[in-house]
Structure formats: C-alpha cells, structure tokens
C-alpha atoms as a PDB file:
ATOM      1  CA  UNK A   1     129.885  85.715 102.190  1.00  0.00           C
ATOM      2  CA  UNK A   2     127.441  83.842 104.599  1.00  0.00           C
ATOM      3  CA  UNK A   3     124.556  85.713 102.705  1.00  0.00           C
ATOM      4  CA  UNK A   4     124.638  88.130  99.679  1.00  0.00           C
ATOM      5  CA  UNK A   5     121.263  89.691  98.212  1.00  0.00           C
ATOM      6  CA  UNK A   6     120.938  88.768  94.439  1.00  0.00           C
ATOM      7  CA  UNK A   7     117.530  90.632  93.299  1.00  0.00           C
ATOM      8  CA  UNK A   8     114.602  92.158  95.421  1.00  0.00           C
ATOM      9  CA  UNK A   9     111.497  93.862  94.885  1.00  0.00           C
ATOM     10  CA  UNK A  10     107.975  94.188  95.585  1.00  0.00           C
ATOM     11  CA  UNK A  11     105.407  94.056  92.413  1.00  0.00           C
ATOM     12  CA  UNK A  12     101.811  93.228  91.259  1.00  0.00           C
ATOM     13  CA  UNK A  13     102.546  89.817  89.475  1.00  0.00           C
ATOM     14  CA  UNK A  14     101.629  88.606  86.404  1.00  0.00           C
ATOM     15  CA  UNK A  15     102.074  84.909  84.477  1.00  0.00           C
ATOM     16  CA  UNK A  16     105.520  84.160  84.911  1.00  0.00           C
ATOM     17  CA  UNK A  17     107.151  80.966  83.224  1.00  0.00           C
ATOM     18  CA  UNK A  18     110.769  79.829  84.342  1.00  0.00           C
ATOM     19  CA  UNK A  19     111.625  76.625  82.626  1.00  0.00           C
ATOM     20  CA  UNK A  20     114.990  76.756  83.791  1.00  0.00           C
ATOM     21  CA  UNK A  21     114.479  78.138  87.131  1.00  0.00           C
ATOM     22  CA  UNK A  22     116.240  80.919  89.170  1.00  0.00           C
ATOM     23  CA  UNK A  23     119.545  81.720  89.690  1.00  0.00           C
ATOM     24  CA  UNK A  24     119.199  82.136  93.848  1.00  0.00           C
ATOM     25  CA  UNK A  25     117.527  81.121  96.334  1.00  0.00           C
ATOM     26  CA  UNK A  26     114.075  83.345  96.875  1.00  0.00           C
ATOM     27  CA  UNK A  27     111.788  84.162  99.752  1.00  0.00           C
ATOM     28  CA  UNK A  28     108.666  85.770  98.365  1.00  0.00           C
ATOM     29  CA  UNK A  29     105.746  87.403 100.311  1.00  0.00           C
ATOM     30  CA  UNK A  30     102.249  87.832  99.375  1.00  0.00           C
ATOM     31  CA  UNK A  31     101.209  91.494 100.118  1.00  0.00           C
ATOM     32  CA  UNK A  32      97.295  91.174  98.484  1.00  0.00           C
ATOM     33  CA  UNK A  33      96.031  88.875  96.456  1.00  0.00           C
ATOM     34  CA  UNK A  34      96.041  85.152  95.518  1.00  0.00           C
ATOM     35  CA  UNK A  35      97.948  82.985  93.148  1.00  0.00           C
ATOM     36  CA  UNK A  36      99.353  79.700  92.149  1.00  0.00           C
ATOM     37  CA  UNK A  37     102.528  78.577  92.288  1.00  0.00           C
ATOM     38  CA  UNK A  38     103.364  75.240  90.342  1.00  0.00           C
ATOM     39  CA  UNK A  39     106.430  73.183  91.104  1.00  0.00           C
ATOM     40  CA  UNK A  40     107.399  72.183  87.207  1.00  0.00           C
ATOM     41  CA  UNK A  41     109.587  69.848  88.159  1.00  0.00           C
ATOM     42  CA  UNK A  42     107.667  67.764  90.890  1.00  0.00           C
ATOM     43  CA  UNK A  43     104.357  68.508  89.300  1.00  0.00           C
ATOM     44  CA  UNK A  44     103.557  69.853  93.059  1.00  0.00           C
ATOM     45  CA  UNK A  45     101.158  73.651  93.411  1.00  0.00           C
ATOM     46  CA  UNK A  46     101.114  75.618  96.309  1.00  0.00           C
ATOM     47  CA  UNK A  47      98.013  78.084  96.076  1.00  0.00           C
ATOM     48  CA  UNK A  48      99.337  81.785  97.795  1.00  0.00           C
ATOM     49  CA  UNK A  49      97.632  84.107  99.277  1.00  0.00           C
ATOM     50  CA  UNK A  50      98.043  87.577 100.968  1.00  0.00           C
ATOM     51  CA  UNK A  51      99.733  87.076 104.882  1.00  0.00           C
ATOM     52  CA  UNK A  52     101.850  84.262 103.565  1.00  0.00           C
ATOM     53  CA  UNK A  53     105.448  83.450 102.932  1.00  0.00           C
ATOM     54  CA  UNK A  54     107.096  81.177 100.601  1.00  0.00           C
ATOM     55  CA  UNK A  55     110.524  79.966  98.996  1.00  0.00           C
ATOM     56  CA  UNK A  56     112.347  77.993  96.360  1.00  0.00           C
ATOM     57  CA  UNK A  57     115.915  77.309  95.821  1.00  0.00           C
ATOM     58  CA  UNK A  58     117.917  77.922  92.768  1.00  0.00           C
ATOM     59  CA  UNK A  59     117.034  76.551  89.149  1.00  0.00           C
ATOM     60  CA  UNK A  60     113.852  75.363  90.135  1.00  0.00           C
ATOM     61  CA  UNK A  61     111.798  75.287  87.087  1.00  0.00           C
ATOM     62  CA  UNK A  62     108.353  76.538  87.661  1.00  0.00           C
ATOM     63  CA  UNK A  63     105.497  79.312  86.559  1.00  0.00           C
ATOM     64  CA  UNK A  64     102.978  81.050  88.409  1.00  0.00           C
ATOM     65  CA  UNK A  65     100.105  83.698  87.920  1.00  0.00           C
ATOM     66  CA  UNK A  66      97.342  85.498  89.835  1.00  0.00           C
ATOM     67  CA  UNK A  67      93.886  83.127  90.755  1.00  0.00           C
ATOM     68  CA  UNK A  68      91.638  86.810  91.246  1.00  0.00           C
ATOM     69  CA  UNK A  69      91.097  89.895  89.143  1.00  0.00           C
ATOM     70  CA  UNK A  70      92.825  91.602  92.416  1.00  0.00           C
ATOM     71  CA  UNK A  71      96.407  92.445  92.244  1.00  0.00           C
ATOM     72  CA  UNK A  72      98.786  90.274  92.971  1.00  0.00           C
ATOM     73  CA  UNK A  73     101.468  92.242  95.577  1.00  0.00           C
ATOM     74  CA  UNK A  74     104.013  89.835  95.661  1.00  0.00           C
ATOM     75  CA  UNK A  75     107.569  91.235  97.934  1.00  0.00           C
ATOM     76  CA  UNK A  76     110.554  89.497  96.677  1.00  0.00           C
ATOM     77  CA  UNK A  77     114.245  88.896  97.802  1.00  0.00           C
ATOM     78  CA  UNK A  78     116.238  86.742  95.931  1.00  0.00           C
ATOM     79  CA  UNK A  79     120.003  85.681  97.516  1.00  0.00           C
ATOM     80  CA  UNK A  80     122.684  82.775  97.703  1.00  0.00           C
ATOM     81  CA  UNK A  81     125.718  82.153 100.093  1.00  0.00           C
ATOM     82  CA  UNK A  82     127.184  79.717 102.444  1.00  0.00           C
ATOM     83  CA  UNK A  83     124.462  80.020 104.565  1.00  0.00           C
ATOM     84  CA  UNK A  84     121.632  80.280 102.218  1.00  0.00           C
ATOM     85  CA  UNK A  85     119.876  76.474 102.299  1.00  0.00           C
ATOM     86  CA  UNK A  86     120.968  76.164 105.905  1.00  0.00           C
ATOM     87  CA  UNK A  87     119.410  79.634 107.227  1.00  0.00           C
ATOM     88  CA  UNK A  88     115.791  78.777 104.927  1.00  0.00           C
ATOM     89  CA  UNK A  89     115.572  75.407 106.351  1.00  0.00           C
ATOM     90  CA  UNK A  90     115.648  76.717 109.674  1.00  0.00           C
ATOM     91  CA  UNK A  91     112.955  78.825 108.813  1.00  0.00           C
ATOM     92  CA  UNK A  92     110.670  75.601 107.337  1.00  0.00           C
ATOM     93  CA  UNK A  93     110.281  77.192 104.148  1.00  0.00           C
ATOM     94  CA  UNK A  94     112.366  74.664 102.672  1.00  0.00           C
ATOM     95  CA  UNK A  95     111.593  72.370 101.495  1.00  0.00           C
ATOM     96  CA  UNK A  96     108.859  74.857  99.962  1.00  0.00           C
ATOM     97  CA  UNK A  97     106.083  75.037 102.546  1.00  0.00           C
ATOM     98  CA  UNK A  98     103.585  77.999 102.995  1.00  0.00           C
ATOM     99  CA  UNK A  99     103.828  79.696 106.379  1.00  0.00           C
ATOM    100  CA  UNK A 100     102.284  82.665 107.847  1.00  0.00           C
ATOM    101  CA  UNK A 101     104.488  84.803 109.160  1.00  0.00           C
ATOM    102  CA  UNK A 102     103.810  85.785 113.047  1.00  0.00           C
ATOM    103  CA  UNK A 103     105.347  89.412 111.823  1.00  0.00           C
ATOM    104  CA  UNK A 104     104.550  89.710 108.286  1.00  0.00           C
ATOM    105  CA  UNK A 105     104.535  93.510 108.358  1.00  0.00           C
ATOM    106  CA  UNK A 106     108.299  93.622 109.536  1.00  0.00           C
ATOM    107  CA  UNK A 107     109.281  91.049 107.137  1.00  0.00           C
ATOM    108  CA  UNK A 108     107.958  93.643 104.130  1.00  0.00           C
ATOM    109  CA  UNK A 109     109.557  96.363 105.591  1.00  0.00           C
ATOM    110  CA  UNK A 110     112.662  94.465 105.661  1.00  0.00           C
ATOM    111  CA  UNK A 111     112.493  93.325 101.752  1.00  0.00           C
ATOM    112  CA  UNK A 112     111.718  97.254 101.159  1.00  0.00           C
ATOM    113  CA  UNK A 113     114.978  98.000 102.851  1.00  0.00           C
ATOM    114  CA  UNK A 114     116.434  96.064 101.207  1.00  0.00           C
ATOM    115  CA  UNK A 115     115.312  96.581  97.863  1.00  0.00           C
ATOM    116  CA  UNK A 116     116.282 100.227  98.510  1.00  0.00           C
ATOM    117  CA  UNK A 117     119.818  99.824  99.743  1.00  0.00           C
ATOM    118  CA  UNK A 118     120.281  97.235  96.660  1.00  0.00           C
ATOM    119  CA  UNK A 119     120.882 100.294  93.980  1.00  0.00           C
ATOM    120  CA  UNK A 120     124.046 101.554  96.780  1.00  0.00           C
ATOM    121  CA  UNK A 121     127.353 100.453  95.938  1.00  0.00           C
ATOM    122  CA  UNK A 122     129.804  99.369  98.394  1.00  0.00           C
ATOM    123  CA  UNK A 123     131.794  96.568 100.682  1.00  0.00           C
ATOM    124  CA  UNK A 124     129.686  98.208 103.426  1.00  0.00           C
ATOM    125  CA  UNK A 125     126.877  98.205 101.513  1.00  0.00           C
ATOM    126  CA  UNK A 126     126.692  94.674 100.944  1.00  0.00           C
ATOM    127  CA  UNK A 127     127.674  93.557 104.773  1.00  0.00           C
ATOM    128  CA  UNK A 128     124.605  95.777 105.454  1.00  0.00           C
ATOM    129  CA  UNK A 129     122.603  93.589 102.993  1.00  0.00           C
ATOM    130  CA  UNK A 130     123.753  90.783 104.484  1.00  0.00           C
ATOM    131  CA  UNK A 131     122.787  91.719 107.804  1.00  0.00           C
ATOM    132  CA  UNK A 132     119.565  92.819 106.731  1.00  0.00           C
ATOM    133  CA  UNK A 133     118.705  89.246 105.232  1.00  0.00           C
ATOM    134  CA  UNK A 134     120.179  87.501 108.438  1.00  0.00           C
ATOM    135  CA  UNK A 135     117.678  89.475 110.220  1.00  0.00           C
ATOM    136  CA  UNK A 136     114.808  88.784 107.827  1.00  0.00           C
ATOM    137  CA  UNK A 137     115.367  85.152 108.418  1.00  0.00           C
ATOM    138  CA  UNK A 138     115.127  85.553 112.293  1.00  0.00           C
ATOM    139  CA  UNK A 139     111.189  87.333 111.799  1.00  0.00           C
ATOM    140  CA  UNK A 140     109.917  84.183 109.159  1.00  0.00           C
ATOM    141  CA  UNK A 141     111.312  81.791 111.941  1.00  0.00           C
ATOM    142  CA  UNK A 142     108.652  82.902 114.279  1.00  0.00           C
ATOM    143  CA  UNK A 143     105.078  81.840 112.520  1.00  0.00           C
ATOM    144  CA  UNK A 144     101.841  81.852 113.452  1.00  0.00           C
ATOM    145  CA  UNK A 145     100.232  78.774 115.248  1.00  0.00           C
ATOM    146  CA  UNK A 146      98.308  77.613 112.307  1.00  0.00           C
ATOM    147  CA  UNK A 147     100.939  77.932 109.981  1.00  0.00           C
ATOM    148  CA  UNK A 148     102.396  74.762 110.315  1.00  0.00           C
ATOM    149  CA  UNK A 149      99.066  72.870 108.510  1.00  0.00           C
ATOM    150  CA  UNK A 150     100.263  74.454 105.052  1.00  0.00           C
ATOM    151  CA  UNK A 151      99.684  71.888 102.388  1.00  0.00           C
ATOM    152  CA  UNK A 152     100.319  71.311  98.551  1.00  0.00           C
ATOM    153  CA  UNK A 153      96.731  72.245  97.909  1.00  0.00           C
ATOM    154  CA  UNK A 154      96.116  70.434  94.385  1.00  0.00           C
ATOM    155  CA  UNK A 155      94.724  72.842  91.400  1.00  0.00           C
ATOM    156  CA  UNK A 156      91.028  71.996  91.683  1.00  0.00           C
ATOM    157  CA  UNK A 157      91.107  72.773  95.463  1.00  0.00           C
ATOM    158  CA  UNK A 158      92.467  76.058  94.721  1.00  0.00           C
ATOM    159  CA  UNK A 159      90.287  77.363  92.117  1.00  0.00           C
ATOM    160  CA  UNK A 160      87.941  75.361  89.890  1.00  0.00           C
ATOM    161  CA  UNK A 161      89.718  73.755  87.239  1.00  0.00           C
ATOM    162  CA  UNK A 162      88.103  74.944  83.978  1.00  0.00           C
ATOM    163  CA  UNK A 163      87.850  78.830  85.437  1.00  0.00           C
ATOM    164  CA  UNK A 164      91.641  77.926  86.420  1.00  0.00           C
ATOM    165  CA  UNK A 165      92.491  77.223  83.315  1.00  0.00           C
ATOM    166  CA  UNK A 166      90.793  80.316  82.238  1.00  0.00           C
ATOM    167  CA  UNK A 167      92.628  82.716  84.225  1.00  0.00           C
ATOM    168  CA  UNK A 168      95.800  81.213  82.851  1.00  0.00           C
ATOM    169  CA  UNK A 169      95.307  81.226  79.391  1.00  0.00           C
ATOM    170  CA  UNK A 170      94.133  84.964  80.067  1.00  0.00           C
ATOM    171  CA  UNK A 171      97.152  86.177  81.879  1.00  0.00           C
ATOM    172  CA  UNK A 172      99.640  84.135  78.737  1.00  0.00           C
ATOM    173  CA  UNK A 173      97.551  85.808  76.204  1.00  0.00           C
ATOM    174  CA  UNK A 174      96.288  89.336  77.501  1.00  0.00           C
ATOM    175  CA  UNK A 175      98.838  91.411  75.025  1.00  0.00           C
ATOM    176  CA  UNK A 176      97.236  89.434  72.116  1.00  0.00           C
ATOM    177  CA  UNK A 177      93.447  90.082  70.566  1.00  0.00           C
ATOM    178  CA  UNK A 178      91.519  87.391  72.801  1.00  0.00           C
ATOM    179  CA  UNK A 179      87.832  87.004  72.362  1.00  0.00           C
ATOM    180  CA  UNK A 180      86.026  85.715  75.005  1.00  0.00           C
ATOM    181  CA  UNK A 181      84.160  83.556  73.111  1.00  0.00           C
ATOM    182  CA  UNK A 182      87.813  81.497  71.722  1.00  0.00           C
ATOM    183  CA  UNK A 183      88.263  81.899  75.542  1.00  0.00           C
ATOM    184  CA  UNK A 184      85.536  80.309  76.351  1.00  0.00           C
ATOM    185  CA  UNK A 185      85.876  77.632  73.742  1.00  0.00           C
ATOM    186  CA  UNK A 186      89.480  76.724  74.837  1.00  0.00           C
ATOM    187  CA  UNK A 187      87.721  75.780  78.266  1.00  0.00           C
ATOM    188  CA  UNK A 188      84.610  73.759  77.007  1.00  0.00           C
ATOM    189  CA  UNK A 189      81.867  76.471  77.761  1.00  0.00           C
ATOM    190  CA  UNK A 190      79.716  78.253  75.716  1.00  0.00           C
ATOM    191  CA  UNK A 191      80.437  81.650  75.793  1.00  0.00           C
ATOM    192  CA  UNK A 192      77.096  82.641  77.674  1.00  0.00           C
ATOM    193  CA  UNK A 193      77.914  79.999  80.284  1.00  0.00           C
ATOM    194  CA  UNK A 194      81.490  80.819  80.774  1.00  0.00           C
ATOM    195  CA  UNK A 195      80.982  84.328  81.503  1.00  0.00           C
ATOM    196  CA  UNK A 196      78.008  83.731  83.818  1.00  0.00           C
ATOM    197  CA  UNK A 197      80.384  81.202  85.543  1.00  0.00           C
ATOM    198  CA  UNK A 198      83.170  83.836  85.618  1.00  0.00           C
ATOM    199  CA  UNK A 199      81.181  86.514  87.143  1.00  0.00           C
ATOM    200  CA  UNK A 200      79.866  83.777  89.962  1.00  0.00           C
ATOM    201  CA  UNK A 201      83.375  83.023  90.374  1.00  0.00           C
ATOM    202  CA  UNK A 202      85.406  86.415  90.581  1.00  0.00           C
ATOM    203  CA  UNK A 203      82.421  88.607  90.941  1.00  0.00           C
ATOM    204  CA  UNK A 204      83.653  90.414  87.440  1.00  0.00           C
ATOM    205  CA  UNK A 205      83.295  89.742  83.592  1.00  0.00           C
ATOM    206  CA  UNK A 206      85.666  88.310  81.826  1.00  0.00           C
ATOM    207  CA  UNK A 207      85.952  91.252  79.894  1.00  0.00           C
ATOM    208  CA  UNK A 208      86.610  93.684  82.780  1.00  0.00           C
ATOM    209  CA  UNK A 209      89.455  91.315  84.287  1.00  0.00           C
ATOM    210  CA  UNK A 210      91.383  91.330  80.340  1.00  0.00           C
ATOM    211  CA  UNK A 211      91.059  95.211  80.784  1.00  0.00           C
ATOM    212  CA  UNK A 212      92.112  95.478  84.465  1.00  0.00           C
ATOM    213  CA  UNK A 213      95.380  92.690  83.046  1.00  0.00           C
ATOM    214  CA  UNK A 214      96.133  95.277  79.969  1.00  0.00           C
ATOM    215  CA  UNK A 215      95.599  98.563  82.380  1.00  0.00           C
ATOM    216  CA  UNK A 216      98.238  97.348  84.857  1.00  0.00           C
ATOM    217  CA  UNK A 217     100.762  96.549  82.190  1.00  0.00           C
ATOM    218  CA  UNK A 218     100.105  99.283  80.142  1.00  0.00           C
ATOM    219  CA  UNK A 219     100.781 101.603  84.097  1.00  0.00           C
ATOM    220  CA  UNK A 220     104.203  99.056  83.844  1.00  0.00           C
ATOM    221  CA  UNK A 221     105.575 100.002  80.670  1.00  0.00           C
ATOM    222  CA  UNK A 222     105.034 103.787  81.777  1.00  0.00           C
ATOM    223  CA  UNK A 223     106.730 103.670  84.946  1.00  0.00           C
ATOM    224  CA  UNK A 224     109.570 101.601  83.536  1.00  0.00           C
ATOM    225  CA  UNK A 225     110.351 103.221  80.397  1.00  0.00           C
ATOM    226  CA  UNK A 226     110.070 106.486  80.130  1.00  0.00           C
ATOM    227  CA  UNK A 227     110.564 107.164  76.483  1.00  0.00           C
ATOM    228  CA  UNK A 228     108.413 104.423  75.212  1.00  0.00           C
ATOM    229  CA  UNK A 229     105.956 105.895  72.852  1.00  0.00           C
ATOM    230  CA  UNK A 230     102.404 105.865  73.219  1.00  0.00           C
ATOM    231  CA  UNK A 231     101.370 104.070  70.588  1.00  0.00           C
ATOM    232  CA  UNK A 232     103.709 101.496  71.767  1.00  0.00           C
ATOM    233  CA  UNK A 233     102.606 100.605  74.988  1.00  0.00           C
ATOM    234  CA  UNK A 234      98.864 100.519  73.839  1.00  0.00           C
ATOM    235  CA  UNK A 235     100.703  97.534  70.930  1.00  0.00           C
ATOM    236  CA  UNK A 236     102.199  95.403  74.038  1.00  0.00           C
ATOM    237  CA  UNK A 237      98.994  96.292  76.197  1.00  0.00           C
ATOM    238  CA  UNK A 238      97.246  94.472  73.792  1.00  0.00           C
ATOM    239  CA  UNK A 239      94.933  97.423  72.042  1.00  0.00           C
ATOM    240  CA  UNK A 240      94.527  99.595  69.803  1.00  0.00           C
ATOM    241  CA  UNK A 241      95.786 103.199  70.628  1.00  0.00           C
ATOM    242  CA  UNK A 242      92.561 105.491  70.585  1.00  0.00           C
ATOM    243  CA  UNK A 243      90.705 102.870  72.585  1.00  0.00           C
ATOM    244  CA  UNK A 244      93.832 102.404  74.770  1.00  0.00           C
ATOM    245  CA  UNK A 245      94.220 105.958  75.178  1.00  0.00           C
ATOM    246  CA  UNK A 246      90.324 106.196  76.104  1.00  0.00           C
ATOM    247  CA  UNK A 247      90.479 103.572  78.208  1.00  0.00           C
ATOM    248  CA  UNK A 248      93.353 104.603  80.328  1.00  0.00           C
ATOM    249  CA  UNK A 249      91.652 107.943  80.926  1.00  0.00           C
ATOM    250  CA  UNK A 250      88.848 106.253  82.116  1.00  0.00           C
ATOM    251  CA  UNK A 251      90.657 104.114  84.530  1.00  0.00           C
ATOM    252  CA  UNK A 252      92.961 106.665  85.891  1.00  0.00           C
ATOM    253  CA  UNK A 253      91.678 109.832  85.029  1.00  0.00           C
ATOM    254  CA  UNK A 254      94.509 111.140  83.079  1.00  0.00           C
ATOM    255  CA  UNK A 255      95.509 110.190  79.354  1.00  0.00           C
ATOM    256  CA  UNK A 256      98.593 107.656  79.411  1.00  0.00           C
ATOM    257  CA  UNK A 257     101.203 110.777  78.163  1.00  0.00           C
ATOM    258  CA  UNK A 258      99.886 113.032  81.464  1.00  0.00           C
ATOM    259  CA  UNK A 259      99.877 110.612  83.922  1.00  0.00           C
ATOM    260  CA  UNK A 260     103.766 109.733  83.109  1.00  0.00           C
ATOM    261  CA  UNK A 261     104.138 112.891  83.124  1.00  0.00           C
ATOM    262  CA  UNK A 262     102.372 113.108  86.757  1.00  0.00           C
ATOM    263  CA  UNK A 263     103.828 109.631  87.903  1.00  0.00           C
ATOM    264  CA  UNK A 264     107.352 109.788  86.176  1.00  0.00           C
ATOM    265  CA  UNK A 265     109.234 106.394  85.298  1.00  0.00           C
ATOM    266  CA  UNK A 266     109.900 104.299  88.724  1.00  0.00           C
ATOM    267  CA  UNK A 267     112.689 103.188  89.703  1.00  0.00           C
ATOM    268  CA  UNK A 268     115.011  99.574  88.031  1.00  0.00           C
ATOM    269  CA  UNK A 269     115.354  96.863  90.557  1.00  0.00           C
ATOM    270  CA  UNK A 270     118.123  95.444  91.459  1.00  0.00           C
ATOM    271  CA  UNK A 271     119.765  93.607  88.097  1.00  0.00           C
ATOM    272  CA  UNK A 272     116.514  94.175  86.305  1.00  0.00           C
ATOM    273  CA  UNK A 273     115.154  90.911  88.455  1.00  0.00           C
ATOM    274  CA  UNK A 274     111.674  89.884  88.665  1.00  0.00           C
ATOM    275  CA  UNK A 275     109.741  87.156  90.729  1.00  0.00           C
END
C-alpha cells in the first residue's frame, strides 16, 4: 500500500527517550506549547513550538520534552509505505525541517480523523486511512511564507542552557522525590538563585511546574486505566497519597476517585503508540 497509518494521536507530551528510534515514519504537530526535539544521532535540536509541523523517518534515535510549564499538545500520525519518504520530501519536512503550516487547523482535524477511524477494522477502513494521509500531505505542502527560514536552532538559543538543563532533569525525574535544592545543585545554582532564575524564566516556581508535571500524569493514569488504584497513581505521580489526594482536589476540584468517575478512562490509541 502507497501509504498505511501505523499509530496516531494527539497528547500533552512529556520527556520521551527513543534510543532506537521509531518504527515509521512520523509527522507531528504542535497544538500549544514549546519543546525540544534532539536529533541523537546527528547531535542536531530543532526547538518546536505551537503552529508548527515536523517529521522524522523510521529508527531515528532521539528524545524530546516540553521547554515551558504549559502543556505540550503535540498531534501525531505515525505511517510507512511505498510512498512514505517520497510523499514527506515533497512536503520539505524531510530531511527534518520545521515548517508552518499555511492550514494548520485542517491538518489537526485530519490527524483527529484519523486517529478516530484507526480503532475501525477493515480493507475499507484502511484505503480510507490511506486516503486520509494522502490528503494530509497535500495541506503541509502549502506553508506559510516565512516558513521556509526554519533552522536547527542550537540548545542555548532555545532556552538558556542551565534552566534547559533544568527542565530536563525535571521532566526524567518528576515520579521520583526531587528537591529543588539537589535540583538546583545538579545545575550549579544555589537554590535561592535557581528558583529566582526559574520564576524570571517561566514566570512560575520550580515547585509549582513539578506539581503541574505530577498533576497531568497523575489525570493520565486515570483516563488510561481505569482500575488503577488510588494509592497507585499518587506512587507513579511521584507523592504521597493524602497529599496527592489533596492536591488533586485542589487542582481540579474533585478528589482523584470522583473525577474518574466524572471523566471515565479515555480511549487506547492506535497500538498503544505514543510520540
């Protein structure tokens, strides 16, 4: 088949680290947020933010995580087929470029659709896929003027280095006990300097963003496992449970058991892919 969808989905990202790569090709597009993409094997970053498009081929290995304390929305289709290389390159988002999308809304509506029709079987079903990501290459062909001065951008031109290295080390280490002041340490900085840094930075403490990073995973676990016990997701949240289960009510105005309840578990992607 010319091209076949292998994963899709659309997510708030956190650190991701893929020494061996992916198995397909993948078109991602940045919703909200900002984050960093780093080649592994070229020692090449890409800094990505919301509006913009981006790809890799297959078994690239690489990592990436969020630069902000905002979400990261990242849409994601991942695919392979005759046609795969040939139809990105005629896009320009191989080899891996940034571009800005002259119809980025139509371009997420298009991964939606397809991460929807993904979970229906069928020979039909996957012409209509196919179709679908024909047609999604057709809208990232057509990019807005500027688009075309998309760089490498190195690390330090994306975010300061140390507060880089910060963020990182904070989104690898969120589910563990972290102090800020090891944090802080592990970057050079005296705590009271770091954190006064931070908040210049990302106009929040360095506290707040480790709680926002444990909230969103802890809202994760809930929506993708539905029997998980309480006590469990505060453990891979990275807190105790009666200060997870405070928290949480704080943040969302509902303890972690009633918002399930309210929410209910959402739906697998595709082969259980992520980014």
């Amino acid at each position: 088949m010319p091209l076949y969808a292998y994963s899709a989905g659309r997510h708030h990202q956190y650190y991701h680290y893929r020494p061996d790569g992916f198995p397909s090709y993948q078109i991602f597009l940045i919703r909200s947020g900002e984050g960093l993409f780093r080649d592994l094997a070229n020692g090449v970053e890409f800094a990505l933010s919301a509006g913009q498009a981006f790809a890799i081929p297959p078994d690239l290995p690489h990592e990436y995580y969020p630069l902000s304390h905002e979400p990261w929305h990242v849409g994601f289709v991942g695919f392979n087929g005759t046609l795969a290389s040939s139809a990105l390159e005629q896009t320009r988002l191989l080899p891996s470029t940034p571009l800005e999308p002259d119809q980025f809304e139509a371009c997420w509506d298009h991964i939606g659709e397809i991460w929807l029709d993904s979970h229906e079987l069928g020979d039909q079903r996957l012409l209509d896929l196919s179709v679908k990501l024909y047609q999604l290459m057709l809208l990232l062909r057509n990019r807005k003027p500027h688009a075309d001065d998309s760089s490498p951008l190195p690390a330090e031109e994306a975010r300061n280095q140390t507060l880089q290295k910060a963020l990182l080390l904070m989104n690898q280490h969120f589910t563990e006990p972290l102090l800020i002041s090891n944090l802080a340490s592990a970057v050079g900085y005296s705590s009271q300097h770091f954190q006064k840094l931070f908040r210049q930075q990302f106009h929040i403490t360095p506290h707040q963003y480790l709680q926002n990073l444990r909230m969103e995973r802890a809202v994760q676990l809930l929506q993708e496992n539905g029997s998980l016990q309480i006590q469990e997701v505060a453990r891979q949240a990275g807190m105790e449970t009666n200060y997870f289960v405070r928290l949480f009510r704080s943040t969302y105005g509902h303890t972690p058991r009633a918002w399930r309840a309210l929410n209910g578990s959402s739906r697998n992607e595709l082969a259980h892919n992520l980014l």
